[in-house]
N, C-alpha and C. Protein backbone atom coordinates (compact mmCIF):
# COMPACT_ATOMS: atom_id res chain seq x y z
N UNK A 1 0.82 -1.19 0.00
CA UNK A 1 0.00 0.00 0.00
C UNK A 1 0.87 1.26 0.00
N UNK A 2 1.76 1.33 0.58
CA UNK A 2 3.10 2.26 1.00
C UNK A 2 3.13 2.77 -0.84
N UNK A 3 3.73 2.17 -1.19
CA UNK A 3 4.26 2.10 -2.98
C UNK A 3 2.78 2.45 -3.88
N UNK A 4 2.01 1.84 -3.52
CA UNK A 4 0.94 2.40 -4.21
C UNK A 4 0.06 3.61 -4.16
N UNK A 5 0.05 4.07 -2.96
CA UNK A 5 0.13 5.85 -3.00
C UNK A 5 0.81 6.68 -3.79
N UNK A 6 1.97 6.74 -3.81
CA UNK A 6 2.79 7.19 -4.37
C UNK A 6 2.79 7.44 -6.12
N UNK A 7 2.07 6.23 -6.35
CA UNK A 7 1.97 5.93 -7.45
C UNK A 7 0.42 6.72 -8.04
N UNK A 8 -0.11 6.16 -7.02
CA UNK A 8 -1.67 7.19 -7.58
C UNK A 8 -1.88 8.55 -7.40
N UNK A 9 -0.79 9.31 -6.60
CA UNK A 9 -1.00 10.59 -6.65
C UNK A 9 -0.43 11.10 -8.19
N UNK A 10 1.10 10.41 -8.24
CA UNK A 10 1.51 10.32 -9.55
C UNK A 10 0.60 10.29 -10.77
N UNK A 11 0.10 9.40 -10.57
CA UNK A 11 -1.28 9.05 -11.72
C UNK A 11 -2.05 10.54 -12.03
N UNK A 12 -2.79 11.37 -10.46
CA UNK A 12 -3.10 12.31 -10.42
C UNK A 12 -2.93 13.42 -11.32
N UNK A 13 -1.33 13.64 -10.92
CA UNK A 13 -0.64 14.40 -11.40
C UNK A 13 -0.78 14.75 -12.70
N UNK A 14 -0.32 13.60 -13.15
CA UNK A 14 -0.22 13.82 -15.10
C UNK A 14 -1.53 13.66 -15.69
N UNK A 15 -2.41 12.87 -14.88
CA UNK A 15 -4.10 13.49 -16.02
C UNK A 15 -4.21 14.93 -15.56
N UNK A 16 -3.92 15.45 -14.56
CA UNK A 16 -4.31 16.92 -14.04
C UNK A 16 -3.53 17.59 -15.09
N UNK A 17 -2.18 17.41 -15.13
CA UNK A 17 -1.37 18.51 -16.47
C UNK A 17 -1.57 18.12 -17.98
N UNK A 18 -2.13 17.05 -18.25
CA UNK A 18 -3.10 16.77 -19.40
C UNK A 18 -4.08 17.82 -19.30
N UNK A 19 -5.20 17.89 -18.51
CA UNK A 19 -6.22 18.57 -18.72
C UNK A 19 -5.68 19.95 -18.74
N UNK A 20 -4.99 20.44 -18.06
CA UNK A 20 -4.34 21.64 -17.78
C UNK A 20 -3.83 22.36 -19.09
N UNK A 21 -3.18 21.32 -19.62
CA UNK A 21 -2.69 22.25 -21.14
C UNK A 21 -3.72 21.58 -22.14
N UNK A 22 -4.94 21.15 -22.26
CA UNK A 22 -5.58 21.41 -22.87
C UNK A 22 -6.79 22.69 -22.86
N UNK A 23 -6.32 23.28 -22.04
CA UNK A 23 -7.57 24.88 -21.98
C UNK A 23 -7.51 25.42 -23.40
N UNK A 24 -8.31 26.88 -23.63
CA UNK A 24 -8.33 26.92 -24.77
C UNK A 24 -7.01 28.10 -24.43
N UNK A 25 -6.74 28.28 -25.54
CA UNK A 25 -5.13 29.87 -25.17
C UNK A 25 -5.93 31.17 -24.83
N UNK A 26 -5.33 31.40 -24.49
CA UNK A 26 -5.71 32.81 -24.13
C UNK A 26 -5.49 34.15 -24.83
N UNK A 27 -6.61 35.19 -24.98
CA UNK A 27 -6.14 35.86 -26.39
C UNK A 27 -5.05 36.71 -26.00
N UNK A 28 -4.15 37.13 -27.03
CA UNK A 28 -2.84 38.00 -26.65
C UNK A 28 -3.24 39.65 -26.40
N UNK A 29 -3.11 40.28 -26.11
CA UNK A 29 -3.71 41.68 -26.06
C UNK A 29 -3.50 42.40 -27.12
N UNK A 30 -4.19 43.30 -27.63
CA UNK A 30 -3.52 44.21 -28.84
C UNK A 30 -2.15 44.62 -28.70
N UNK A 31 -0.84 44.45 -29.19
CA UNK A 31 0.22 45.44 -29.25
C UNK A 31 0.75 44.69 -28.71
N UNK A 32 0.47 43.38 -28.33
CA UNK A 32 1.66 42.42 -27.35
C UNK A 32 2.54 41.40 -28.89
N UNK A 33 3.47 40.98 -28.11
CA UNK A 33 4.44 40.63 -29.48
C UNK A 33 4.06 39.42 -29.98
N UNK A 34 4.49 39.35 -31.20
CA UNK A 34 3.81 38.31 -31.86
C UNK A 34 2.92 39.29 -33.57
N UNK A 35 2.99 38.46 -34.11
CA UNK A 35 2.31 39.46 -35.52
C UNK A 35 0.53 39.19 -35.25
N UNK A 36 -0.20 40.74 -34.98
CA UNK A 36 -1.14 41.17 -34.93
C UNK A 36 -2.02 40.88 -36.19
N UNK A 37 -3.46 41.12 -35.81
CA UNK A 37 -4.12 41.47 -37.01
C UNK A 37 -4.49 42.61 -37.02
N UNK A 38 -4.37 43.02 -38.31
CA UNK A 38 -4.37 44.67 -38.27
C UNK A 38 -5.97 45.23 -38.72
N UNK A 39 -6.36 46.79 -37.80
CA UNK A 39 -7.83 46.73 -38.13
C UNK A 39 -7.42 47.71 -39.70
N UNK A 40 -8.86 48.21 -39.55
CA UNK A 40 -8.79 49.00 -41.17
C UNK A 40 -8.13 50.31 -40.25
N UNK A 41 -7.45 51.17 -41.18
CA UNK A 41 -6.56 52.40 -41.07
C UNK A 41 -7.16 53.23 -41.85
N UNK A 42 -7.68 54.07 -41.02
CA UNK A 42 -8.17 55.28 -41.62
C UNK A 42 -7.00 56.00 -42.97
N UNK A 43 -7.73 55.86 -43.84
CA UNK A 43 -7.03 57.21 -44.77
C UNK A 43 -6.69 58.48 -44.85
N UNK A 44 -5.16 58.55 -45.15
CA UNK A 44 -4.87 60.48 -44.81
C UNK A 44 -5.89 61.06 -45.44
N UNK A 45 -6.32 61.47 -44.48
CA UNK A 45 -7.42 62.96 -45.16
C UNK A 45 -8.77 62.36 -44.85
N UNK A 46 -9.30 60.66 -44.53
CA UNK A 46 -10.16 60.41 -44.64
C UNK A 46 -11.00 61.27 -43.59
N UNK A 47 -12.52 61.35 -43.26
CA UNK A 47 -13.33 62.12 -42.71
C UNK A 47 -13.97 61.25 -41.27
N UNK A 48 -13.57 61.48 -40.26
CA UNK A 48 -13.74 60.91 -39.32
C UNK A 48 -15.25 61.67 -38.62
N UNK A 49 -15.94 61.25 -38.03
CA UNK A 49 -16.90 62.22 -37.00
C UNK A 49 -16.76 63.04 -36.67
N UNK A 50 -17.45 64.16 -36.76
CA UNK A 50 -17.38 65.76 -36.51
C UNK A 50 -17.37 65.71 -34.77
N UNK A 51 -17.83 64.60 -34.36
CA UNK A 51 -17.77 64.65 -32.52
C UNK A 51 -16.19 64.10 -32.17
N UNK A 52 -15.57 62.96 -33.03
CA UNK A 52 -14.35 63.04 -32.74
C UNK A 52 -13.29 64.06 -32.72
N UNK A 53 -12.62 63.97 -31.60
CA UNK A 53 -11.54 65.12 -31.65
C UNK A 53 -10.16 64.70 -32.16
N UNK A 54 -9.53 66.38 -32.85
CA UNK A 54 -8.10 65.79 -34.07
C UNK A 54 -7.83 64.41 -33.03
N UNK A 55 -7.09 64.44 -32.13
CA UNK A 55 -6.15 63.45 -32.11
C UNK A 55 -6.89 62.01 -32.15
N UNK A 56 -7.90 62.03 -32.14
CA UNK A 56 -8.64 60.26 -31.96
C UNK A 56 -7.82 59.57 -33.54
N UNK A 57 -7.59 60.96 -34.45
CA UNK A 57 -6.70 59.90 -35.87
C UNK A 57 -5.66 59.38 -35.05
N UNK A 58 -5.10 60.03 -34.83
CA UNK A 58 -3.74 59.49 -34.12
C UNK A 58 -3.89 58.21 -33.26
N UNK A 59 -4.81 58.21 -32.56
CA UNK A 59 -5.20 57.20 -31.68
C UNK A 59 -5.43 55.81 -32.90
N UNK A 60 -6.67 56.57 -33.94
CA UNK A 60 -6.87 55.23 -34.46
C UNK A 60 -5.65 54.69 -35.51
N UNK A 61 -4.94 55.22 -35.47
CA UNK A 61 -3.32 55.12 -36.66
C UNK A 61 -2.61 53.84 -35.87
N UNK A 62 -2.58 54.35 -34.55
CA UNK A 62 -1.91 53.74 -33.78
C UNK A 62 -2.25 51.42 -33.27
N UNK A 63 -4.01 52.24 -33.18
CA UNK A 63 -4.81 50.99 -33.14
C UNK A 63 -4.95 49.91 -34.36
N UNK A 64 -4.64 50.49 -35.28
CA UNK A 64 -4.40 49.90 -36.81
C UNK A 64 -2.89 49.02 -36.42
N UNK A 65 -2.09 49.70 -36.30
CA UNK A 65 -0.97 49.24 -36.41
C UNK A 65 -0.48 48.43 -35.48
N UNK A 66 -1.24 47.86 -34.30
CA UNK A 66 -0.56 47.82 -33.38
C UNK A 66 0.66 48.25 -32.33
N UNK A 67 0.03 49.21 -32.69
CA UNK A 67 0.68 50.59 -31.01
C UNK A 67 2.31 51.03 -32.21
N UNK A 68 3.38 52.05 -31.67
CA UNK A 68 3.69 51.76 -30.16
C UNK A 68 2.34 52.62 -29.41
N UNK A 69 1.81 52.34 -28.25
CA UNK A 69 1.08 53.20 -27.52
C UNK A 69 2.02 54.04 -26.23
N UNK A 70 1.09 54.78 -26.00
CA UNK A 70 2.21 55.79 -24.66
C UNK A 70 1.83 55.16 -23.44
N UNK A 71 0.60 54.95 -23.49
CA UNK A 71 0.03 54.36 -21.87
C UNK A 71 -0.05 52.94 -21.85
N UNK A 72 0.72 52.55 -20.66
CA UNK A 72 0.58 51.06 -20.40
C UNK A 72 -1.21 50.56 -20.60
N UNK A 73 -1.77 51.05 -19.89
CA UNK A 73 -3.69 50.73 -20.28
C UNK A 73 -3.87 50.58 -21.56
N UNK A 74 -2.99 51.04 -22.28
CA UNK A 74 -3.92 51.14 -23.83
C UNK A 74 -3.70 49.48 -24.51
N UNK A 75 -4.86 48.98 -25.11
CA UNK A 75 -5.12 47.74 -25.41
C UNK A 75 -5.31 46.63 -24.57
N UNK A 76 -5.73 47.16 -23.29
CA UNK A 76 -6.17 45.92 -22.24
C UNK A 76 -7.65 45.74 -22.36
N UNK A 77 -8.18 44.90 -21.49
CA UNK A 77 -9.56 44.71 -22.40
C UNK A 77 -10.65 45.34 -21.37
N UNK A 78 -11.41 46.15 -22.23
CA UNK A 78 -12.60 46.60 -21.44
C UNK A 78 -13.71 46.17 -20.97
N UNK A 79 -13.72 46.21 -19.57
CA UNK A 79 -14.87 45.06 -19.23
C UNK A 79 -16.66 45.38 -19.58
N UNK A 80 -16.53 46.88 -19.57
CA UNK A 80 -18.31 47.20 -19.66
C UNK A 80 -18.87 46.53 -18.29
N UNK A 81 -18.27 46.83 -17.68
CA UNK A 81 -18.70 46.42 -16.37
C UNK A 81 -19.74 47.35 -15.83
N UNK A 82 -20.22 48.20 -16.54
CA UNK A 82 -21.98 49.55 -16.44
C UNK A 82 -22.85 48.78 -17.40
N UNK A 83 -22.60 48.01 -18.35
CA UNK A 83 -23.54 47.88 -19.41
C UNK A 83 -24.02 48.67 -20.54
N UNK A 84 -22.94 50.10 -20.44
CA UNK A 84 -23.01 50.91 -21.32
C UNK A 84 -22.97 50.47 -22.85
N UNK A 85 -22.13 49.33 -23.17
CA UNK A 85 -22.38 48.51 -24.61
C UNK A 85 -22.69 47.22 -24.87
N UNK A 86 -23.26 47.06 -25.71
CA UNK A 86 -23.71 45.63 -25.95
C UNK A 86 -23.07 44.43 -25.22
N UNK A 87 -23.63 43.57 -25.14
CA UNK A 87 -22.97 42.90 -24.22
C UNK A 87 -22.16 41.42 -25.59
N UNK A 88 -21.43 41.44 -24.81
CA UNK A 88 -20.33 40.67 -25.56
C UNK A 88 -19.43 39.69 -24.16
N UNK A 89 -18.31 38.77 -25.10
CA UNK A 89 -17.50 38.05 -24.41
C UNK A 89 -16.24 38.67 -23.65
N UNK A 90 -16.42 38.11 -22.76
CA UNK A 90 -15.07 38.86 -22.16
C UNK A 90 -13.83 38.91 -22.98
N UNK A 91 -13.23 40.34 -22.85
CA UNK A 91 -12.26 40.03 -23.76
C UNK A 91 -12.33 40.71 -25.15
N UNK A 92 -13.73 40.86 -25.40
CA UNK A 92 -14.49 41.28 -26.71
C UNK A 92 -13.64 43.37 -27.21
N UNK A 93 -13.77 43.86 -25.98
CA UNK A 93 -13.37 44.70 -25.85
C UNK A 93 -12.09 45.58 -25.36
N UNK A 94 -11.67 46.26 -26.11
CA UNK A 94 -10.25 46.72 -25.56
C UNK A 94 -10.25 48.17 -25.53
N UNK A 95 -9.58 48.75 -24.80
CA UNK A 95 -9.48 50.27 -24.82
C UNK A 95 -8.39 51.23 -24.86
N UNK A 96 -7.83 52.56 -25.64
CA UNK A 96 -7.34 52.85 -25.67
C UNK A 96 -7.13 54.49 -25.55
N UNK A 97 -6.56 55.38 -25.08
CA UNK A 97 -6.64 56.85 -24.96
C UNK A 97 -6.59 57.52 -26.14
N UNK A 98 -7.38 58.79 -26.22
CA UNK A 98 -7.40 59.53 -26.81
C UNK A 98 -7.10 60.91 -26.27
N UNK A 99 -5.51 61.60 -26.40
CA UNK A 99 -4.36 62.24 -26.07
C UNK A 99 -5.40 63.30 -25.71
N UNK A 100 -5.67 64.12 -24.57
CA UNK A 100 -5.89 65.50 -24.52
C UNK A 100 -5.01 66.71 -24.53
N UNK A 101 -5.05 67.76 -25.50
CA UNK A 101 -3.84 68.29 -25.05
C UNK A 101 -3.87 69.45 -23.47
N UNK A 102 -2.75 69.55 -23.50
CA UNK A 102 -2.78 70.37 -22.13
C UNK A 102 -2.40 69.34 -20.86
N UNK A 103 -2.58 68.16 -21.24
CA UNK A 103 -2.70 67.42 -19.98
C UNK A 103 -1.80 66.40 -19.92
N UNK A 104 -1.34 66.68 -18.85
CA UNK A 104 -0.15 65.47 -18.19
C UNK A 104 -0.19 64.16 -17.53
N UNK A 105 -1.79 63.79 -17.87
CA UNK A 105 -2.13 62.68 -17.54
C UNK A 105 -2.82 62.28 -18.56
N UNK A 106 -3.94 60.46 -18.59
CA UNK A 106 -4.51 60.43 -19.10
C UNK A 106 -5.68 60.81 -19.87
N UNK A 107 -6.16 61.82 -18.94
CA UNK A 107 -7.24 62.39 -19.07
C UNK A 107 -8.95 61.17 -19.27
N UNK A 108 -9.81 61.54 -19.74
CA UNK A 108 -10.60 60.90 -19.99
C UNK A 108 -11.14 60.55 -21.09
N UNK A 109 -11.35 60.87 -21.99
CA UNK A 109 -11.28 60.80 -23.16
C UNK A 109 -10.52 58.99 -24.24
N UNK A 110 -11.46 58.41 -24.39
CA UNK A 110 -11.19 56.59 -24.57
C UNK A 110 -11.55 56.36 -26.09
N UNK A 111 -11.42 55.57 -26.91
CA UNK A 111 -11.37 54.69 -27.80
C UNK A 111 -11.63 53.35 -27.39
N UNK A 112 -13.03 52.67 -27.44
CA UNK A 112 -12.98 51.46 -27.24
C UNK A 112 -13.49 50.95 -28.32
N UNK A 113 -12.68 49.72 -29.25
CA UNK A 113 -12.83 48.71 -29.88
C UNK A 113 -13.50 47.29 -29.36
N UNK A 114 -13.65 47.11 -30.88
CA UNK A 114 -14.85 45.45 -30.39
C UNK A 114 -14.26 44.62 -31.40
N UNK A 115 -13.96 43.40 -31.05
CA UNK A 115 -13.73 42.16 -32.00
C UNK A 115 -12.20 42.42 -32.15
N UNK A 116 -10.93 41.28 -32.88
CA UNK A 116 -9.86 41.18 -33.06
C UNK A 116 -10.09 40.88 -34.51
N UNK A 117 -9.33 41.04 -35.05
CA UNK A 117 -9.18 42.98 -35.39
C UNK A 117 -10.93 43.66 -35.23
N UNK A 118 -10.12 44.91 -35.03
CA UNK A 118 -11.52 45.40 -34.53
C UNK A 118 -12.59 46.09 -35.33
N UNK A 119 -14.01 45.63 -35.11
CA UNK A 119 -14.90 45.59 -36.27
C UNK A 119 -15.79 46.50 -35.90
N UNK A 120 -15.89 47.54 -34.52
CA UNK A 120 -16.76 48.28 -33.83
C UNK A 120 -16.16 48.91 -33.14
N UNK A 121 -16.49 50.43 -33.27
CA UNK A 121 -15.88 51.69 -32.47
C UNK A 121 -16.59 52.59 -31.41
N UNK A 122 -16.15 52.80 -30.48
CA UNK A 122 -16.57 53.61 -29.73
C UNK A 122 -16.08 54.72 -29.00
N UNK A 123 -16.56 55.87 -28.93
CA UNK A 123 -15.73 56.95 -27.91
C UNK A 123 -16.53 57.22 -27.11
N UNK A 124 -15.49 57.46 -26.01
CA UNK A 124 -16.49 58.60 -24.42
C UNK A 124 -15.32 59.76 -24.08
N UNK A 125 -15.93 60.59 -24.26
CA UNK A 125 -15.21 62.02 -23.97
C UNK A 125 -15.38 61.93 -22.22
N UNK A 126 -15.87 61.33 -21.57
CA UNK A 126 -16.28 61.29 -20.43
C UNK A 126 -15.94 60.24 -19.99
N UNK A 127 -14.89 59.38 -19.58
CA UNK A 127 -14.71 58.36 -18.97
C UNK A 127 -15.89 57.30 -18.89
N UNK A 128 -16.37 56.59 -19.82
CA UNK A 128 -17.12 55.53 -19.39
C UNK A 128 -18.89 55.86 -19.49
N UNK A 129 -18.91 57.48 -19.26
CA UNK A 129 -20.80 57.73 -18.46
C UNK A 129 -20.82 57.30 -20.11
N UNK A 130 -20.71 58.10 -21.21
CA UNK A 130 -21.68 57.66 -22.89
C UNK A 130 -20.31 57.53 -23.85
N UNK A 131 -21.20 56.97 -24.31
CA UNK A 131 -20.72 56.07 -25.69
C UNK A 131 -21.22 56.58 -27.14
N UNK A 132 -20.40 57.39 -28.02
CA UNK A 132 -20.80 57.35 -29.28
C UNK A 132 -19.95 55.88 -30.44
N UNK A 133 -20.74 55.07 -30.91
CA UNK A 133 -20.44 54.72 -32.21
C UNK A 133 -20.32 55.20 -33.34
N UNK A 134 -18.60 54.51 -34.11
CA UNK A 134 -18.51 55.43 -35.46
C UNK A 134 -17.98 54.28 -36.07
N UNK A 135 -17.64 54.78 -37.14
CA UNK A 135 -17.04 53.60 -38.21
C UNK A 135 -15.66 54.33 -38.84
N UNK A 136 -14.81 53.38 -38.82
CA UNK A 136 -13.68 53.93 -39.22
C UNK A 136 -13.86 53.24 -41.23
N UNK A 137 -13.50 54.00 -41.84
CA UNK A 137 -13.68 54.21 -43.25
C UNK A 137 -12.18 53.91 -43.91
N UNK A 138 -11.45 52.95 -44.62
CA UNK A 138 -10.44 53.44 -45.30
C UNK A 138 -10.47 53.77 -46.20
């Protein structure tokens, strides 16, 4: 019996790290290494929303390409944890700043994307309270 413990925890063991690396992977974040999929990139000159402000191009140039971004936050995933947007899978959503000038912080002002690569846009000039949808055009 001594020897056979030993043996069945063993047993344990390796169906447990079987099941273990069969999970599904986990998605990589926007801008993390590894070759991205890239969303559509707005066109120089193209015509973005009269409610977007200049720099959201910059923002979305950046989101096309996969970064570099300035803020560690940018491309982590947004939970919608208010219910402010459709509801989706975790993960579904990612978020990124949109530069205010004057300001030495983040400010409030967001870019949140939907889907990898991303197929749905959103801004809040307001941290989170509203949400406009737009479509990026190339």
């Amino acid at each position: 019996m001594r020897v056979l413990k030993p043996l069945i925890l063993l047993a344990v063991m390796a169906v447990a790290a079987l099941l273990w690396n069969q999970r599904a992977p986990e998605p990589s974040p926007v801008g993390a290494g590894g070759p991205q999929p890239h969303a559509t990139v707005p066109a120089p000159g193209s015509r973005l929303p009269p409610f977007l402000p200049a720099e959201a191009a910059d923002t979305l140039a950046r989101i096309a390409h996969g970064g570099p971004f300035e803020h560690r936050q940018d491309g982590v995933v947004f939970n919608n944890r208010e219910g402010r947007l459709p509801a989706m899978p975790e993960g579904y959503y990612h978020e990124y700043t949109v530069e205010t000038p004057g300001l030495d912080y983040r400010g409030a002002r967001r870019i949140i994307t939907g889907g990898t690569p991303p197929r749905v846009y959103y801004y809040t000039e307001d941290h989170y309270r509203t949400f406009r949808q737009f479509e990026v055009n190339p």
